[in-house]
Protein backbone atom coordinates (compact mmCIF):
# COMPACT_ATOMS: atom_id res chain seq x y z
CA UNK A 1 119.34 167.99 42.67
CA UNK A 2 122.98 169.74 43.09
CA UNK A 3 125.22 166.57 43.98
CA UNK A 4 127.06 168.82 46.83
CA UNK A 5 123.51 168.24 48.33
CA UNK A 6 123.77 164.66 48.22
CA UNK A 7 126.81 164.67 49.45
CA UNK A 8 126.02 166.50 52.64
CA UNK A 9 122.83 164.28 53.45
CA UNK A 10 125.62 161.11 52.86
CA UNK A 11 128.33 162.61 55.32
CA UNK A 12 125.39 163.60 57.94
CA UNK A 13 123.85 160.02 57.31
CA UNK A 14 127.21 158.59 58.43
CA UNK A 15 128.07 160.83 61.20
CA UNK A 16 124.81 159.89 62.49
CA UNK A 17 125.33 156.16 62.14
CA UNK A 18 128.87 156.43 63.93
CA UNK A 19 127.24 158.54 66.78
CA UNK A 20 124.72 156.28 67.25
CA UNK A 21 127.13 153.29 67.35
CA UNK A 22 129.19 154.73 69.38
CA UNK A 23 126.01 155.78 71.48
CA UNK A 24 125.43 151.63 71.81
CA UNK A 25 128.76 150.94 72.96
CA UNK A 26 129.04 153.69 75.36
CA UNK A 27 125.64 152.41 76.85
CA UNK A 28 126.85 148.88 76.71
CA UNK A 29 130.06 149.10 78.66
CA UNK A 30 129.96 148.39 82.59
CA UNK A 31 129.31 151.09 84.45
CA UNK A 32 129.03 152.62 87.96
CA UNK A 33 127.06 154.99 87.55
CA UNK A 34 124.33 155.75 83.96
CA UNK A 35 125.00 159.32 82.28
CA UNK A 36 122.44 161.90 83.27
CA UNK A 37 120.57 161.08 80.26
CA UNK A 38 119.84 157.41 80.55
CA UNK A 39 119.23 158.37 84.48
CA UNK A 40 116.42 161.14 83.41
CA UNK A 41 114.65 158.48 80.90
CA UNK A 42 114.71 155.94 83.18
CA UNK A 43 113.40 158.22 86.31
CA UNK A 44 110.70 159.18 83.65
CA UNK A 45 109.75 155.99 82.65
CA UNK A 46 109.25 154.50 86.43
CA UNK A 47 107.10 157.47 87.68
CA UNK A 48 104.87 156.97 84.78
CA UNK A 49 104.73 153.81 85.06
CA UNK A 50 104.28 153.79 89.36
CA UNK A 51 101.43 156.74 88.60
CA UNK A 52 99.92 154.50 85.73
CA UNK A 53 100.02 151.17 87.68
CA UNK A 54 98.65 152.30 91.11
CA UNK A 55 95.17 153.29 89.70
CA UNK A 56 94.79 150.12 87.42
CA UNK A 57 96.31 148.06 90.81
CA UNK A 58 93.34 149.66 93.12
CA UNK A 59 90.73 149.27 90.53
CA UNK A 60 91.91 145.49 90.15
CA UNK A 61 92.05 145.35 93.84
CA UNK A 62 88.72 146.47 94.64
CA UNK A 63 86.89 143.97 91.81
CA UNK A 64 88.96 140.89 93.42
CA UNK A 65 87.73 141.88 96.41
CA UNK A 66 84.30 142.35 95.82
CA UNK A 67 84.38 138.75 94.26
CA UNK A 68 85.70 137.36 97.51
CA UNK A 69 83.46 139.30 99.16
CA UNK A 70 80.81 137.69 97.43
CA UNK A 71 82.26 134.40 97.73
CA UNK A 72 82.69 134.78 101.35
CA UNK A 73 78.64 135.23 101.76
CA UNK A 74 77.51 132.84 99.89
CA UNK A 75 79.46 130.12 101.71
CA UNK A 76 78.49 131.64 104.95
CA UNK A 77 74.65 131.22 103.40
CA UNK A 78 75.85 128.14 102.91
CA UNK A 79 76.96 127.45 106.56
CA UNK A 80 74.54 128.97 108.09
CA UNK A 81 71.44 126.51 106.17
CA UNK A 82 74.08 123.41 107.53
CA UNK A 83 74.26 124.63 110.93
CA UNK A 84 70.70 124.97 111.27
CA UNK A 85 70.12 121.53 109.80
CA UNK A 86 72.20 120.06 112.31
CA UNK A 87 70.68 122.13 115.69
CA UNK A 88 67.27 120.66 113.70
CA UNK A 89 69.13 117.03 113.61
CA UNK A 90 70.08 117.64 116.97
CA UNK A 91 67.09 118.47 118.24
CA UNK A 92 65.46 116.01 116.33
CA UNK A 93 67.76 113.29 117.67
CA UNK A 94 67.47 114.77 121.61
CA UNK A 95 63.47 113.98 121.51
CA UNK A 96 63.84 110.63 119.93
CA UNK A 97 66.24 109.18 123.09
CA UNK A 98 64.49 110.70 125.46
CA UNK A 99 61.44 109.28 123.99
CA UNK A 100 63.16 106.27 123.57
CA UNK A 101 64.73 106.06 127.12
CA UNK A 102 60.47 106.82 128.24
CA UNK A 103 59.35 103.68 126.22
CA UNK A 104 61.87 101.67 127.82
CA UNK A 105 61.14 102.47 131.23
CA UNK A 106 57.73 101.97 130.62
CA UNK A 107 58.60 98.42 129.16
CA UNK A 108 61.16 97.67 131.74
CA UNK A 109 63.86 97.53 128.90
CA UNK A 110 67.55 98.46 130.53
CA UNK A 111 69.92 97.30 128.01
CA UNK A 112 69.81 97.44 123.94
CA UNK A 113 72.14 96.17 121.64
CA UNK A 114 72.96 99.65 120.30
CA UNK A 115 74.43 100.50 123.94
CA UNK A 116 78.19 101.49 123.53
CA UNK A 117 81.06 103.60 124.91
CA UNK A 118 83.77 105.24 122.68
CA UNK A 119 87.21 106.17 122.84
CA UNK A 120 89.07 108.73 120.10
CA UNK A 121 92.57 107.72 119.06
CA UNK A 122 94.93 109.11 116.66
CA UNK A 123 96.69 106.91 113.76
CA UNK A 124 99.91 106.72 114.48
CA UNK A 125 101.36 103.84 111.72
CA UNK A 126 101.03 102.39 108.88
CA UNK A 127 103.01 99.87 107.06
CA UNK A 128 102.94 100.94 103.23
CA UNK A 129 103.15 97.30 101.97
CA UNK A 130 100.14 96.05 104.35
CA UNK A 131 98.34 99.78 103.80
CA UNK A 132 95.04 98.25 103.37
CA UNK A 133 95.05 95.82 106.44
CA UNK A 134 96.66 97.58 109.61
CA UNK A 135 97.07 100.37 111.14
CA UNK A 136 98.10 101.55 114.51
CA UNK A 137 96.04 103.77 117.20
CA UNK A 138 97.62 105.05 119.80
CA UNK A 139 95.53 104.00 122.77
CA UNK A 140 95.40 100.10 124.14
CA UNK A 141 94.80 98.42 127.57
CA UNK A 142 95.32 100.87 129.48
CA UNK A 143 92.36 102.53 127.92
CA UNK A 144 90.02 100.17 128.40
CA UNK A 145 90.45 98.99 124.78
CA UNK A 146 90.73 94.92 123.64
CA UNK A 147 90.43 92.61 121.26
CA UNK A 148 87.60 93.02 118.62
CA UNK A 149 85.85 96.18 119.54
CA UNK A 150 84.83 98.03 116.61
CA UNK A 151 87.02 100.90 114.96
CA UNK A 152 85.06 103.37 113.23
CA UNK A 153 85.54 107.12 111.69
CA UNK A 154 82.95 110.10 111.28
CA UNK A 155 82.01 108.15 107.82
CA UNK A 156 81.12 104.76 108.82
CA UNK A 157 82.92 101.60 110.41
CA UNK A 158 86.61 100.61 109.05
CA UNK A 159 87.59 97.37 111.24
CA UNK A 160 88.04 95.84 114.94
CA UNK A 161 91.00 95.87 117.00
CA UNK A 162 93.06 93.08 116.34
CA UNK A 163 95.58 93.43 119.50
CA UNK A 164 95.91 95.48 121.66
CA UNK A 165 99.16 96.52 124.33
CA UNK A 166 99.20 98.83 127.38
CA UNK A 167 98.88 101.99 125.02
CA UNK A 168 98.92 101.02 121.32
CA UNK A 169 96.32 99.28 119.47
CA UNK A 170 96.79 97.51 115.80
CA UNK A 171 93.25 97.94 113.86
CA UNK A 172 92.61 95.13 110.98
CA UNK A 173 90.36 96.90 108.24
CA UNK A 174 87.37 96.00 106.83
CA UNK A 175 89.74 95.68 103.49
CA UNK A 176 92.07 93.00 104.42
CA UNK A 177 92.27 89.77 102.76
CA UNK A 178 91.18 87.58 106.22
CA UNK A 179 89.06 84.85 105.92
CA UNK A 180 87.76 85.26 109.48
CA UNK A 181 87.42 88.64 109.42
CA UNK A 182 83.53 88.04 109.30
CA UNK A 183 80.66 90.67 110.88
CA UNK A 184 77.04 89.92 111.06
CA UNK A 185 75.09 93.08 109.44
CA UNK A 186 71.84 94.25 107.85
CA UNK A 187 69.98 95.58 105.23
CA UNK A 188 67.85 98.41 105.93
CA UNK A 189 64.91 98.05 103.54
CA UNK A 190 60.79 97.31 103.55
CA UNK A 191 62.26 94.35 105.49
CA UNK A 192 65.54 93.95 107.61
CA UNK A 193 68.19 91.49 105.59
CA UNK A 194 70.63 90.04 107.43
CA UNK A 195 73.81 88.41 106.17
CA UNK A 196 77.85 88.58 106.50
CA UNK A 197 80.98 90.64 105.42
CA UNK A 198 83.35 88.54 104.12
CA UNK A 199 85.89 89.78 102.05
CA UNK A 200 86.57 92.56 99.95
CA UNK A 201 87.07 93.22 95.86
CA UNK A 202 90.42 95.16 95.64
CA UNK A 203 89.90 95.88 91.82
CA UNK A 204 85.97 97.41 92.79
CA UNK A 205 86.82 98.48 96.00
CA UNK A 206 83.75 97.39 97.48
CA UNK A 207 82.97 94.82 100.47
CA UNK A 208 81.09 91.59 99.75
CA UNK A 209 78.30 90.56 101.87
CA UNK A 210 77.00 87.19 101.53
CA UNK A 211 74.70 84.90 102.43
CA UNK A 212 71.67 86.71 102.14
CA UNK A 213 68.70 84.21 101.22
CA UNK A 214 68.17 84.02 97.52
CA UNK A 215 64.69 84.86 98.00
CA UNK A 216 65.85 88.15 100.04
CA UNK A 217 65.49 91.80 98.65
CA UNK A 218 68.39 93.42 98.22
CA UNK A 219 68.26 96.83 96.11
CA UNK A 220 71.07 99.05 94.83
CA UNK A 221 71.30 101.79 97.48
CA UNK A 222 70.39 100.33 100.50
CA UNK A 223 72.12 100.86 103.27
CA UNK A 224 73.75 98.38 105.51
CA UNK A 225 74.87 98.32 109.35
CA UNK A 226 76.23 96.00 112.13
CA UNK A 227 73.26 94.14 113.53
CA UNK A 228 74.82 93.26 116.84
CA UNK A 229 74.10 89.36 116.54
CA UNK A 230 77.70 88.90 115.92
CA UNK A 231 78.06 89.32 119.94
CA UNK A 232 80.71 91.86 119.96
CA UNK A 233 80.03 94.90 117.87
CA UNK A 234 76.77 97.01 118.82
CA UNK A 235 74.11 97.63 116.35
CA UNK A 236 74.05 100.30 114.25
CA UNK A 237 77.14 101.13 113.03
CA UNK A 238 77.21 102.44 109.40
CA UNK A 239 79.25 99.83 107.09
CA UNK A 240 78.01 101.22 103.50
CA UNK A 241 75.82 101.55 100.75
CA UNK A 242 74.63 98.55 98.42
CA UNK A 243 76.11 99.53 94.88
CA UNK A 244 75.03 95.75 93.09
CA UNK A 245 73.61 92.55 93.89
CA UNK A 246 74.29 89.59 92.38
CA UNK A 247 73.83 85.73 93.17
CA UNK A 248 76.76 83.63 94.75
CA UNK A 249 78.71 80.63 92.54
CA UNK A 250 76.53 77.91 93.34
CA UNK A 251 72.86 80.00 93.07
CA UNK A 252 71.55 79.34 96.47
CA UNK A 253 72.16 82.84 98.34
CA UNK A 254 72.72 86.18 96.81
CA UNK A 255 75.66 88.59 97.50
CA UNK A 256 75.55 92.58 97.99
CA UNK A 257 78.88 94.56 96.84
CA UNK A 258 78.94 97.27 98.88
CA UNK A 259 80.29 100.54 98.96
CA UNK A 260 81.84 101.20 102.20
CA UNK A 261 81.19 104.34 103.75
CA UNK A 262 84.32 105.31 105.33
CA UNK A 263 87.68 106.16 103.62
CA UNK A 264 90.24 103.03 104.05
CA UNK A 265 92.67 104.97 102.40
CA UNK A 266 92.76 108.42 104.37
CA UNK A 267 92.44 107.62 107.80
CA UNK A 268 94.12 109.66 110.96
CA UNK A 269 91.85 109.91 114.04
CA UNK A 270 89.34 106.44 114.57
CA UNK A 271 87.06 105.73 117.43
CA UNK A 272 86.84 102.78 118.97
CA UNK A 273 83.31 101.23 119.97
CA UNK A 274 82.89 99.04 123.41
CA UNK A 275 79.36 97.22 123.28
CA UNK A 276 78.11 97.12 126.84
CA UNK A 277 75.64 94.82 126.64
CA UNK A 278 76.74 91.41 127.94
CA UNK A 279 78.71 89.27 125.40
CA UNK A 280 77.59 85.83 124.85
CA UNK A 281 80.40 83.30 124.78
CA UNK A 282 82.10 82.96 122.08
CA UNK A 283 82.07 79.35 122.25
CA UNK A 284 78.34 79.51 121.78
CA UNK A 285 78.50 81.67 118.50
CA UNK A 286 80.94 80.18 116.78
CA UNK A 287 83.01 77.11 115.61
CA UNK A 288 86.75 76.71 116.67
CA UNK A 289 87.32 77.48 112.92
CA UNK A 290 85.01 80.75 112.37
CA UNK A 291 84.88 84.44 114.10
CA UNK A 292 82.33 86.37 113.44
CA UNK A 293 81.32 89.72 114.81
């Protein structure tokens, strides 16, 4: 190969490299405006890129919302099977108390222990280092609301009014550490179980029930309500669920850990429970040293 050849590929080899260095510094440099060049390529590249993208963007589109769309009916299948179980429930539970309000005519029955009025109040405190004994409702006296009445949510019972002022209220929980924060409840099984919350297992979170007879029995999964002996809270209302049962220190009774069904933890609007049937006196239930409810 004639070196005059090799020459010219060297000197067009070089030219090309100080071109395109000088090329990379041009394009570098701040600017105003980019040279009619860099403005075409880049015009170029964004309508390819717009005419590529809108396409794959609709066809993305439309899948995502087919999927939705399918999501979207099978919770409304879902819906629609809850809201006819609860018209059913509903219905269910319309024929029962009129039945119920029939058979105590005909028995000359007028007042039950279940008999109750309610009033809905909203949360409004909480002291963070007493978080699982108080809170504070914004309804009191002035509402009709006092001392003991039972404070429950949509999930179950979570306490009694402690005090109460002309429109505030200050709830004690099932959860705090009180020794005479005691309520007579019981066990729904083959036979009714009575016996008494007291106390609660922080490290479990579960409520302890005691005294129940040794001989009594108690099975995992039972569920447990007020039974309205205590004289203040009405009958019925939902405390838990048994989780264990085990027998107390000294051998003679047995005692039920129980799940509780409402949320201690998350609570913002409570209802609070008047019995109406007449209250015995309290000196007649209990010793100067005991509560119970």
């Amino acid at each position: 190969m004639p070196q005059s050849f090799l020459n010219k590929r060297l000197i067009i080899l070089l030219v090309s490299i100080i071109i395109l260095v000088a090329l990379i510094g041009f394009s570098l440099r701040e600017r105003d405006k980019l040279s009619w060049p860099e403005q075409f390529v880049k015009d170029s590249t964004g309508w390819v890129q717009s005419l590529i993208s809108r396409p794959v963007q609709y066809v993305a589109g439309f899948f995502e919302n087919v999927g939705d769309l399918q999501d979207t009916y099978n919770e409304n299948k879902e819906l629609k099977s809850r809201v006819e179980d609860m018209v059913r429930l509903e219905s269910e539970a319309y024929k029962l108390k009129k039945e119920n309000e029939e058979l105590r005519k005909i028995l000359g029955k007028k007042e039950s222990l279940r008999d109750s009025e309610t009033v809905h109040a909203a949360v409004i405190g909480r002291n963070p280092d007493r978080w699982n004994e108080l809170i504070i409702i914004n309804k009191g006296t002035a509402d009709n609301i006092g001392k003991n009445m039972a404070v429950i949510t949509s999930e179950g019972l979570i306490g009694k009014i402690k005090n109460a002022n002309d429109f505030t209220s200050t709830v004690q929980l099932l959860s705090a550490m009180d020794p005479k924060n005691r309520i007579s409840v019981v066990t729904q099984g083959k036979s009714e179980v009575y016996g008494f919350v007291e106390g609660y297992d922080e490290e479990k979170k579960l409520l302890k029930v005691k005294k129940i007879p040794y001989e009594a029995k108690v099975e995992k999964g039972q569920t447990v309500i007020t039974s309205g002996l205590g004289g203040v809270f009405p009958a019925g209302l939902l405390v838990g669920k048994v989780v264990e049962v085990e027998p107390d220190q000294y051998g003679l009774n047995q005692i039920a850990l129980v799940e509780p069904g409402a949320n201690f933890y998350d609570i913002s609007d409570v209802i609070v429970v008047k019995r109406l049937m007449t209250q015995p006196d309290k000196a007649e239930m209990v010793d100067d040293k005991e509560e119970e409810l």
